[in-house]
Protein backbone atom coordinates (compact mmCIF):
# COMPACT_ATOMS: atom_id res chain seq x y z
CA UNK A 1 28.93 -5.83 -15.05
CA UNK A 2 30.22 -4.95 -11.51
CA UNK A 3 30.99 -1.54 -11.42
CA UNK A 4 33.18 -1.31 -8.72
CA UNK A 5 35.54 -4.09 -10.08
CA UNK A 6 35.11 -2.31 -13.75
CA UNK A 7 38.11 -0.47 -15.02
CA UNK A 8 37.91 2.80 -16.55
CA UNK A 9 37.99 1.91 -19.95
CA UNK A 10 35.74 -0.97 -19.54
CA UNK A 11 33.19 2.02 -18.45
CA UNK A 12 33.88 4.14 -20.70
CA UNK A 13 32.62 1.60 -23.62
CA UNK A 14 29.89 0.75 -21.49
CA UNK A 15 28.71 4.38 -21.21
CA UNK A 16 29.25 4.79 -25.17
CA UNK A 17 27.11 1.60 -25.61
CA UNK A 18 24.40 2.54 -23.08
CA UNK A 19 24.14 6.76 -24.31
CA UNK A 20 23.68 5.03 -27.66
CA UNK A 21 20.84 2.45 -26.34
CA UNK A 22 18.96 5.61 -24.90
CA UNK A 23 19.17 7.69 -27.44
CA UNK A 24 17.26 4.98 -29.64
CA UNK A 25 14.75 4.47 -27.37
CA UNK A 26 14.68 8.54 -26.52
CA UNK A 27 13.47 8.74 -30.20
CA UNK A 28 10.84 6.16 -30.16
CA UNK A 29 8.54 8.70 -29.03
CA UNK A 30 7.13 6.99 -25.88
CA UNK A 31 4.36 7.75 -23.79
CA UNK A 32 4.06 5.07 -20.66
CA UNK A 33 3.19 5.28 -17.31
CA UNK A 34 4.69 3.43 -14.39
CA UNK A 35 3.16 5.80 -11.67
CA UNK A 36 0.41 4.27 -9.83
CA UNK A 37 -0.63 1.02 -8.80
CA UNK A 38 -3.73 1.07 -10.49
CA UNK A 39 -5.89 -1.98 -11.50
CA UNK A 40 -6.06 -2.80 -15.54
CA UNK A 41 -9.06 -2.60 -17.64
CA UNK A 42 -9.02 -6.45 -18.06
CA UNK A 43 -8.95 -6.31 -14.10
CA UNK A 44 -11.90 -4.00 -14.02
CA UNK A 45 -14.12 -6.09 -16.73
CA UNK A 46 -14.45 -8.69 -14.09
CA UNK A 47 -16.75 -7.00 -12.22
CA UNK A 48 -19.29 -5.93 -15.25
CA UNK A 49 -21.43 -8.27 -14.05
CA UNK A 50 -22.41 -6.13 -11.15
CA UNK A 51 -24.59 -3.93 -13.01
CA UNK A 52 -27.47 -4.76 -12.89
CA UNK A 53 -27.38 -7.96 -10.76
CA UNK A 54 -29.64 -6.33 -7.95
CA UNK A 55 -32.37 -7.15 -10.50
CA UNK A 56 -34.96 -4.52 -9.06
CA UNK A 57 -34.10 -6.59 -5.59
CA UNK A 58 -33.29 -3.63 -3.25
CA UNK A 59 -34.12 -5.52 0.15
CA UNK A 60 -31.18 -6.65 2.42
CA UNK A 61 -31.00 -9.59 4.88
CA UNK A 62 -32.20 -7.67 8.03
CA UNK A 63 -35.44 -6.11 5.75
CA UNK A 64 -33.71 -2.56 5.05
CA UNK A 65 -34.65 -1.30 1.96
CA UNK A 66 -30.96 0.00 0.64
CA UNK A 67 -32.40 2.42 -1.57
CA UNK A 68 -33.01 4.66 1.46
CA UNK A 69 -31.12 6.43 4.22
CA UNK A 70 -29.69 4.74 7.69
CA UNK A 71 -27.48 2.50 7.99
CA UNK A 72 -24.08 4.22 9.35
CA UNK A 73 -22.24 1.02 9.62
CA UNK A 74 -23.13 -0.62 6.39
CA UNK A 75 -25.55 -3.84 5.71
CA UNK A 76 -25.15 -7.26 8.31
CA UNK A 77 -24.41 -9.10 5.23
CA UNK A 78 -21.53 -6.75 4.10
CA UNK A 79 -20.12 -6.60 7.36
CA UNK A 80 -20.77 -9.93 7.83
CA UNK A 81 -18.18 -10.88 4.61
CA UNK A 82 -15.46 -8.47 4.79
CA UNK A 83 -14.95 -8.96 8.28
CA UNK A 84 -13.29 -12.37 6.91
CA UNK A 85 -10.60 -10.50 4.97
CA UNK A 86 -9.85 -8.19 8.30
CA UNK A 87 -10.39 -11.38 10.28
CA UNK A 88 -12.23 -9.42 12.93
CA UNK A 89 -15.99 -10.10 13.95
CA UNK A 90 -18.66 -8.85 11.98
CA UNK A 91 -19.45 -6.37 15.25
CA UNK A 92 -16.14 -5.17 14.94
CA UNK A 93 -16.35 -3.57 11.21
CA UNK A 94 -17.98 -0.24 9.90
CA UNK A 95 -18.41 -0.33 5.86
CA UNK A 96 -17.75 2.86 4.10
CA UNK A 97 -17.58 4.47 0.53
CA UNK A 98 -15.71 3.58 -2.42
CA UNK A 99 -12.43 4.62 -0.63
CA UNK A 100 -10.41 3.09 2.37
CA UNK A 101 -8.35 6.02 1.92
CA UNK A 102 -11.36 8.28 3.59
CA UNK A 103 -11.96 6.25 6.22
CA UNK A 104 -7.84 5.98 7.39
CA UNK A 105 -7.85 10.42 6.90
CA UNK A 106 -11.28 10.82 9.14
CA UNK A 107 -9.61 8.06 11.89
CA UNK A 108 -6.51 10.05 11.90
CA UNK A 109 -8.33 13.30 12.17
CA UNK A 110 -11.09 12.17 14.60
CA UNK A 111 -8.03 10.56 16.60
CA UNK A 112 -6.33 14.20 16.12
CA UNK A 113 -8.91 16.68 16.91
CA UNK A 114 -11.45 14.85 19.08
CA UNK A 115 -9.53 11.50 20.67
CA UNK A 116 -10.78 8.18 20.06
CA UNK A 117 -10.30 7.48 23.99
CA UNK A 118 -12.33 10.42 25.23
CA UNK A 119 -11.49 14.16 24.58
CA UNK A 120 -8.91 13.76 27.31
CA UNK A 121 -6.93 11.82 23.98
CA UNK A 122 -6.90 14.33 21.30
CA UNK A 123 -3.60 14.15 19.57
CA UNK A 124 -3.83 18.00 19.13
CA UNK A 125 -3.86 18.26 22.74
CA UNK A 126 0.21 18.23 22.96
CA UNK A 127 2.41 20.53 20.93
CA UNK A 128 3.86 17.79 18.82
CA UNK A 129 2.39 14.75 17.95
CA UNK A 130 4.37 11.76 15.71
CA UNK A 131 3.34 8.61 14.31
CA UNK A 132 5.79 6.06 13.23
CA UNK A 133 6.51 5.32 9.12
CA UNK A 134 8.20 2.51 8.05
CA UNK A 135 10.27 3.17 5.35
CA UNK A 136 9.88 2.67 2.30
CA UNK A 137 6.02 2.79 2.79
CA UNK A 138 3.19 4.16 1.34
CA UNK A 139 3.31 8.15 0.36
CA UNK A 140 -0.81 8.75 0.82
CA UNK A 141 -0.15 7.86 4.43
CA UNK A 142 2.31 10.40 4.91
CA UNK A 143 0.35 13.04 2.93
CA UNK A 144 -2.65 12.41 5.43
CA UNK A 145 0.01 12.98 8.20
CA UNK A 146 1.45 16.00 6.68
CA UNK A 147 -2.03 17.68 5.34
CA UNK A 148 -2.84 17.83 9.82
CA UNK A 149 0.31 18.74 10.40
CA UNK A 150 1.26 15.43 12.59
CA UNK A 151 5.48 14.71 12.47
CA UNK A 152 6.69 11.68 11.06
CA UNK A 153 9.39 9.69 12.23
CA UNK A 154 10.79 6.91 9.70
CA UNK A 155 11.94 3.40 10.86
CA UNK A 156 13.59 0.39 8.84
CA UNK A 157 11.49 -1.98 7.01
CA UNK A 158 12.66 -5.35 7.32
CA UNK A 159 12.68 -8.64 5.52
CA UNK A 160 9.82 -9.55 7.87
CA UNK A 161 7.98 -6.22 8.69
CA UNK A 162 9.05 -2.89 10.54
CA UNK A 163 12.53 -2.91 12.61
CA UNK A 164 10.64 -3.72 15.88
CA UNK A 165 13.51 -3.21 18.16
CA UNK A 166 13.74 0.39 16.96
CA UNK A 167 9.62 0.89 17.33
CA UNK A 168 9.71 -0.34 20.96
CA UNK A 169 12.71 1.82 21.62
CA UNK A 170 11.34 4.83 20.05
CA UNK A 171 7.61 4.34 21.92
CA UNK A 172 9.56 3.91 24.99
CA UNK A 173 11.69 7.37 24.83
CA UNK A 174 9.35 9.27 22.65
CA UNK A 175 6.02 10.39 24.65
CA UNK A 176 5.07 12.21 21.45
CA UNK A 177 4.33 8.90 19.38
CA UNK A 178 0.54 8.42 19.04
CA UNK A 179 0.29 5.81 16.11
CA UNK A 180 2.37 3.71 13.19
CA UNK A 181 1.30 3.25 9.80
CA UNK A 182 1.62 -0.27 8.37
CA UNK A 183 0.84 -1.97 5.28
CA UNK A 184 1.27 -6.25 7.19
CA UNK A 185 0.54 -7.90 3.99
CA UNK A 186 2.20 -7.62 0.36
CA UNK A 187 3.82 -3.98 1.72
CA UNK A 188 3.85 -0.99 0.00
CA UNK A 189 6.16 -1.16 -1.87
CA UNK A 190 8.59 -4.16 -0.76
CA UNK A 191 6.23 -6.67 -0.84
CA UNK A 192 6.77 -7.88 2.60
CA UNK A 193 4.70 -9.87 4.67
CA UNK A 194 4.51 -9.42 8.17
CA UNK A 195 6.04 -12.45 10.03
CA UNK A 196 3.78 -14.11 13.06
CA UNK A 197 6.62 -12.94 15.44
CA UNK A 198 6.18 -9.27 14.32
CA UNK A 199 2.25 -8.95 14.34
CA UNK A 200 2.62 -10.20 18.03
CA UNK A 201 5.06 -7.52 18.77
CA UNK A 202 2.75 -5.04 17.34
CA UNK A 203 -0.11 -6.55 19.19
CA UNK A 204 1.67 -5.83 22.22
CA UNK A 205 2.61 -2.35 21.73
CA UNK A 206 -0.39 -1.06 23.43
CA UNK A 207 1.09 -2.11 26.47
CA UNK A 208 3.71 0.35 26.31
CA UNK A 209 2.61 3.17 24.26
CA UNK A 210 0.47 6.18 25.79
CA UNK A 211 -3.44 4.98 25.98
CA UNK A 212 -4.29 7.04 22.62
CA UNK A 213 -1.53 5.50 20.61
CA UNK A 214 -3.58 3.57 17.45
CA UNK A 215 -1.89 1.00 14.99
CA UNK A 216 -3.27 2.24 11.90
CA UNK A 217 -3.37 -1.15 9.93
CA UNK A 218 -3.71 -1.09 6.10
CA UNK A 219 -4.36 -4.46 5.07
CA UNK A 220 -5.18 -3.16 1.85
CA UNK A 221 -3.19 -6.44 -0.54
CA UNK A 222 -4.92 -8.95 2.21
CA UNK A 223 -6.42 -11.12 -1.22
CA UNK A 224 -3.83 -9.75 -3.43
CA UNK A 225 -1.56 -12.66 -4.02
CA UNK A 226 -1.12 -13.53 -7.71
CA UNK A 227 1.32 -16.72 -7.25
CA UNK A 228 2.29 -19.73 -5.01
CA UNK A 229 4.51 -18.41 -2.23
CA UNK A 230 2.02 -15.24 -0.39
CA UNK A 231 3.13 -15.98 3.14
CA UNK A 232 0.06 -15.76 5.51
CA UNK A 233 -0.71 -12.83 8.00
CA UNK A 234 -1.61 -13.35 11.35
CA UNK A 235 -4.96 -11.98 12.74
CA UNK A 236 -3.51 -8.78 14.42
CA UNK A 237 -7.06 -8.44 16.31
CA UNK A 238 -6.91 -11.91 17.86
CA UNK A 239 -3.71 -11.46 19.21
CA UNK A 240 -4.70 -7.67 20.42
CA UNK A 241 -7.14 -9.44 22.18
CA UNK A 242 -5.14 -12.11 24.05
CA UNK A 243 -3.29 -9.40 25.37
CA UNK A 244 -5.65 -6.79 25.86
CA UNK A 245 -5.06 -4.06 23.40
CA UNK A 246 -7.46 -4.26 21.55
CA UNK A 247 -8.17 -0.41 21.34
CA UNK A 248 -4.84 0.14 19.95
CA UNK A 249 -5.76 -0.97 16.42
CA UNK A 250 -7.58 0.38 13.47
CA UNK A 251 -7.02 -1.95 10.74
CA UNK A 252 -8.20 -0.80 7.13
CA UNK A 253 -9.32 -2.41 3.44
CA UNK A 254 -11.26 -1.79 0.51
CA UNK A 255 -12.24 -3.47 -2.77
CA UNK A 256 -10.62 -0.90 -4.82
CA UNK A 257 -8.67 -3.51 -6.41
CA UNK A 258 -11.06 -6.18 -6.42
CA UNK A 259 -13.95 -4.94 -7.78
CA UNK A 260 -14.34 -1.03 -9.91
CA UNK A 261 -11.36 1.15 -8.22
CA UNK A 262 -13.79 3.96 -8.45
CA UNK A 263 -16.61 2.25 -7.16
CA UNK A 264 -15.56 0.01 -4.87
CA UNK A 265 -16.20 -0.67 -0.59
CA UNK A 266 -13.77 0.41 2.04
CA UNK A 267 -14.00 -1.03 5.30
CA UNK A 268 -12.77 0.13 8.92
CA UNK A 269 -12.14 -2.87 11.66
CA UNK A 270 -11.86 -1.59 15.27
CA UNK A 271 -12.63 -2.62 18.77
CA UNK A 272 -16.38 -2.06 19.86
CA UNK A 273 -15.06 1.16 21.82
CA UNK A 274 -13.05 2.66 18.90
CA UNK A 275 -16.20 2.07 16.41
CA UNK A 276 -18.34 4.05 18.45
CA UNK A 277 -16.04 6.79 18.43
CA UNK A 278 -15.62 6.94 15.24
CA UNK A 279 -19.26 6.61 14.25
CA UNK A 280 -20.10 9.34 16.95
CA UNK A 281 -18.34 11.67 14.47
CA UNK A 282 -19.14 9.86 11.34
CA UNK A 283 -22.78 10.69 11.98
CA UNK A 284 -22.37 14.58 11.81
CA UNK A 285 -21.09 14.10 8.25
CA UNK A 286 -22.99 11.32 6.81
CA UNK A 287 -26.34 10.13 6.99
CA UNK A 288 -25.40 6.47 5.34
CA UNK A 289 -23.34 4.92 3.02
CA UNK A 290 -24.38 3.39 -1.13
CA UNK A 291 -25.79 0.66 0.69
CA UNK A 292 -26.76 -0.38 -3.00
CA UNK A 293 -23.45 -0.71 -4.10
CA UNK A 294 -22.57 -2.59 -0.58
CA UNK A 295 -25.36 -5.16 -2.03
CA UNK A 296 -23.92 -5.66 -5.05
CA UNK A 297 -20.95 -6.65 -3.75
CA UNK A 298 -22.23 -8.92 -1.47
CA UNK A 299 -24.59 -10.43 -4.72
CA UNK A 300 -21.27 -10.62 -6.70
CA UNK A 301 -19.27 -12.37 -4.43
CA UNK A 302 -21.82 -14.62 -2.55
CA UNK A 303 -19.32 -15.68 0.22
CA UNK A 304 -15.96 -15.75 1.51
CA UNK A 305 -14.75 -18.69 -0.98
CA UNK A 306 -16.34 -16.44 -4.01
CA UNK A 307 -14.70 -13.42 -2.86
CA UNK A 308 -10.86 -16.00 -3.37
CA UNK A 309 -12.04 -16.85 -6.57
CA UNK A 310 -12.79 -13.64 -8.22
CA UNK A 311 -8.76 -13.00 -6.43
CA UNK A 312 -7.82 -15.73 -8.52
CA UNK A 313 -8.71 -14.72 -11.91
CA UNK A 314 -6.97 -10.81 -11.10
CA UNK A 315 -3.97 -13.22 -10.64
CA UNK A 316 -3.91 -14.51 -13.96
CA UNK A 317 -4.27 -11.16 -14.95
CA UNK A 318 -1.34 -9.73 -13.33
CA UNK A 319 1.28 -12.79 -12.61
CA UNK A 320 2.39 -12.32 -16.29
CA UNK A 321 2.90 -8.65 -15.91
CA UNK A 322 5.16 -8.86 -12.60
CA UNK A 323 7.09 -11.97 -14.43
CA UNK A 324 7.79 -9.61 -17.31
CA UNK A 325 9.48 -6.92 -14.64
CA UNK A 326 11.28 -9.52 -13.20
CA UNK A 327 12.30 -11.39 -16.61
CA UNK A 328 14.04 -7.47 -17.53
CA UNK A 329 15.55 -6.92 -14.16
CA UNK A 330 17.16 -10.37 -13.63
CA UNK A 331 18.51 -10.17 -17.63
CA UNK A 332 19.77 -6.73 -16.86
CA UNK A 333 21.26 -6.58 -13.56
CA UNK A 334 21.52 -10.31 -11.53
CA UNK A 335 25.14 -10.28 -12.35
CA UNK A 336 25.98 -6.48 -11.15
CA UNK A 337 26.24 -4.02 -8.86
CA UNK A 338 23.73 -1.56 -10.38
CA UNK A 339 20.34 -2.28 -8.13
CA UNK A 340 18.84 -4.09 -5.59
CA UNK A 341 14.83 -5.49 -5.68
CA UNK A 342 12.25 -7.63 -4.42
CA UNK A 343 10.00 -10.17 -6.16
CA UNK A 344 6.78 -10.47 -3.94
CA UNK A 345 4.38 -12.77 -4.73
CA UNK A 346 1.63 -10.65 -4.37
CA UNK A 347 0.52 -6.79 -3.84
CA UNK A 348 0.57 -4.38 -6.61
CA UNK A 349 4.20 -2.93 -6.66
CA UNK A 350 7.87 -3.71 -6.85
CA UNK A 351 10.91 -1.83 -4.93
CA UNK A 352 14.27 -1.30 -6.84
CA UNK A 353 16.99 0.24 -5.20
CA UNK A 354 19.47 1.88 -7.14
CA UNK A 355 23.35 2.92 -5.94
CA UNK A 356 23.01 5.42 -3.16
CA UNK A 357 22.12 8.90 -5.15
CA UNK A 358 20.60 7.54 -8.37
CA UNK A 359 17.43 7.38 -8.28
CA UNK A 360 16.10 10.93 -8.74
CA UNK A 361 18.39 10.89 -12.00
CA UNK A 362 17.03 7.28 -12.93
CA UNK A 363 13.45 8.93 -13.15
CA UNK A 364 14.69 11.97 -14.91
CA UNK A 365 16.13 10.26 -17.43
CA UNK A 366 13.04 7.70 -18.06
CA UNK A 367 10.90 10.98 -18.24
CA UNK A 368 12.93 11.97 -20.88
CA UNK A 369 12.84 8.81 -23.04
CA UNK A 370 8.78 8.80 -22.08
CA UNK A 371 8.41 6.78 -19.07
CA UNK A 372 7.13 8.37 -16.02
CA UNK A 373 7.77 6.72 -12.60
CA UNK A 374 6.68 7.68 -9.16
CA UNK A 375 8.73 10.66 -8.48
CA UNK A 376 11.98 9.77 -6.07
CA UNK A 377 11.12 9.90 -2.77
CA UNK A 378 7.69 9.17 -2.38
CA UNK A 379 7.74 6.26 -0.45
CA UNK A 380 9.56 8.14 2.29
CA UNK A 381 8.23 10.50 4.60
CA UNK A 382 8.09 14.23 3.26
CA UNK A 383 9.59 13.12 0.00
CA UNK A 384 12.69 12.47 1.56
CA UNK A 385 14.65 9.68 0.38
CA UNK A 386 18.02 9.93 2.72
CA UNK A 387 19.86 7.53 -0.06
CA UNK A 388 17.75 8.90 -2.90
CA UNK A 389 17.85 4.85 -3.91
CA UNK A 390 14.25 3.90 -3.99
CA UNK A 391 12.29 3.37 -7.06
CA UNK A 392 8.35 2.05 -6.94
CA UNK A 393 7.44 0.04 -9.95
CA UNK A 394 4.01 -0.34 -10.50
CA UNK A 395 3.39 -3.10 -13.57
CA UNK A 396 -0.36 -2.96 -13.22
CA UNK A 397 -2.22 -0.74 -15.50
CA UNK A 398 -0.28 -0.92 -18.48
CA UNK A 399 -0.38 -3.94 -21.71
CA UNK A 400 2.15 -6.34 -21.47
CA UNK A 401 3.73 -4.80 -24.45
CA UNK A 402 4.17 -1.21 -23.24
CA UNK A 403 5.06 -3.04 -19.38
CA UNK A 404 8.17 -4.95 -21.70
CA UNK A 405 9.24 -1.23 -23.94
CA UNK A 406 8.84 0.63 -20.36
CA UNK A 407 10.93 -1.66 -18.82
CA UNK A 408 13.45 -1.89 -21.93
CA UNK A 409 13.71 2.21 -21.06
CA UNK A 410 14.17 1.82 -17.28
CA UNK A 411 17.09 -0.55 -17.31
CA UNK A 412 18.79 1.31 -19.43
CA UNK A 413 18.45 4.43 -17.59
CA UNK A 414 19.34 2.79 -14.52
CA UNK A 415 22.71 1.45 -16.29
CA UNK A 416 23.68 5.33 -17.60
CA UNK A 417 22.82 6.70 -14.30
CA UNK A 418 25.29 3.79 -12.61
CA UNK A 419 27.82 4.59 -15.28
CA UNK A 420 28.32 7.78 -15.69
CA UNK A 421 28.11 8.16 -11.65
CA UNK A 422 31.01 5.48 -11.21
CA UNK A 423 33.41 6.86 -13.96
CA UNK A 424 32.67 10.27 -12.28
CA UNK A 425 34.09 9.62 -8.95
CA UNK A 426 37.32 8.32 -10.65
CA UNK A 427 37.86 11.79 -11.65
């Protein structure tokens, strides 16, 4: 139904209808979780194999026994594979812990409070410092921004990445701008890919923004397609190099969802001169990485083709889960007025948009019937949804079954919200 051609009493027996759909459903006694866009237990299984497939072997390619400390950078043969999913050189890539998060909190902090141009390019050095935020984006990246105290300044998301007419005017007239968080591939949350014409426009903003300005790249979906239609990404790190900007880039990934989430590699690709900044630092707080873990990984994947076929059986895996979200949005809402969404063909999330001032009571009421969602607001910048419209849906972690009842809940929560918003501004 189309609320805005509706007529009162049309609503009105819609709103009956709906109150009595959610009160069923209220009384079912739920308990499901839509939150976080974490990877299944099926998902996890298919990386059992890695225990024990070291096999007492604890010597990598250059001799290093991995058992023991050194190693700040991570093992050739790690670095020299998941510099293929950054598409940078394997001289260009530092391998970390378990978390990319980490490793994008100490390059914001190292950029912050010690420069990664010299000290001369501290962020702290000026009394305010901003980084750009697409919106909607990613709510860990504004939480590291936040936790240092670093102002945030939210631009469009497009079809085809962020509003880049707005970032190069805002770079230009803003000398407080020091970086821009972006997720190019499979976006959190939209889904979008970044088009060719937009990674070359990022590329190039290191022409005009101050010398300590970093694009802080989190390719963290870069495998993460699960059907036919995952758009490519340009290498952002070629093209920083044909124009020579190389230093404005930090680009980000892990295995998190690839391998165990909690057990996993992160990775940092940078220029040569950014790396050794960063590991200048690194080294007063770490005397290696689990350069045992980094060689099970490389055991478990082999190679680069390996590494896109593991991908491909965490697609079977989660193609039918994302089909089921779109099967209940499509049924509920393709012929209304009620909400707006994507369907990505890869990443880990989908973005609804409810009518303008909805979505904080679409989550409240879900809560209620035993669904919990990502609270409203959390994929804009200090929580702050201007519309209060956008919804995360994360279809990961849960069955199919309780994916299908969750959903059941959230459409009709979405439609009470709509309806009993509409018939109150005919008051």
């Amino acid at each position: 139904m189309y609320l805005d051609k509706a007529s009162k009493s049309e609503l009105q027996n819609m709103l009956t209808e709906v109150e009595q759909q959610y009160q069923q459903l209220s009384n079912a006694g739920l308990k499901l979780d839509l939150t976080r866009g974490k990877p299944g237990s099926e998902q996890l299984s298919l990386s059992n194999c890695m225990d024990g497939i070291l096999e007492g072997n604890y010597t990598a390619t250059d001799g290093a026994d991995v058992r023991n400390y050194g190693g700040l950078d991570g093992l050739p043969e790690a670095k020299s594979l998941f510099s293929q999913v950054l598409q940078v050189s394997s001289d260009e890539i530092l391998i970390g812990g378990n978390s990319s998060l980490t490793l994008m909190y100490q390059s914001v902090l190292f950029a912050w409070r010690f420069g990664l141009s010299g000290p001369e390019s501290a962020w702290n050095l000026q009394d305010k410092t901003t980084v750009l935020c697409p919106v909607p984006g990613y709510d860990r990246h504004f939480s590291i921004c936040e936790d240092l105290g670093i102002n945030m300044l939210p631009v469009a998301m497009k079809d085809d990445g962020p509003d880049m007419d707005e970032v190069e005017e805002l770079i230009k007239t803003d000398p407080s701008i020091r970086g821009i968080w972006c997720v190019p591939r499979f976006s959190n949350p939209t889904g979008v890919v970044y088009s060719d014409a937009v990674v070359d426009r990022i590329a190039q903003l290191g022409k005009i923004a101050n010398p300590a300005f970093r694009v802080l790249w989190d390719n963290a979906y870069a495998l993460h397609a699960f059907r036919e239609g995952g758009a490519t990404l340009s290498s952002l790190m070629e093209k920083c190099k044909q124009c020579g900007t190389q230093d404005s880039v930090l680009m980000f990934g892990s295995t998190s969802k690839m391998t165990f989430a909690g057990a996993g590699l992160a990775y940092l690709g940078a220029s040569k001169t950014n790396l050794a900044q960063f590991k200048k630092h690194l080294g007063m707080c770490s005397i290696g990485p689990d350069k045992v873990n980094q060689l099970r990984h490389v055991r478990l994947f082999n190679d680069y083709n390996g590494m896109l076929k593991h991908m491909e059986k965490h697609a079977a895996l989660l193609a039918p889960r994302f089909e089921a979200v779109q099967k209940h949005l499509n049924e509920a809402f393709s012929s209304s007025d009620m909400g707006d969404w994507g369907n990505p063909p890869g990443g880990y999330f989908i973005s609804f948009d409810t009518r303008p001032g909805l979505a904080t009571e679409t989550i409240r009421l879900a809560d209620q019937a035993g669904v919990k969602l990502t609270p409203a607001g959390s994929t804009f910048p200090y929580g702050k949804d201007p519309e209060d419209c956008n919804i995360r849906l994360a279809p990961s972690f849960p069955s199919l079954e309780d994916i299908n009842k969750a959903m059941e809940v959230f459409v009709v929560c979405v439609k009470l919200a709509s309806v009993r918003q509409k018939l109150g501004s005919l008051k």
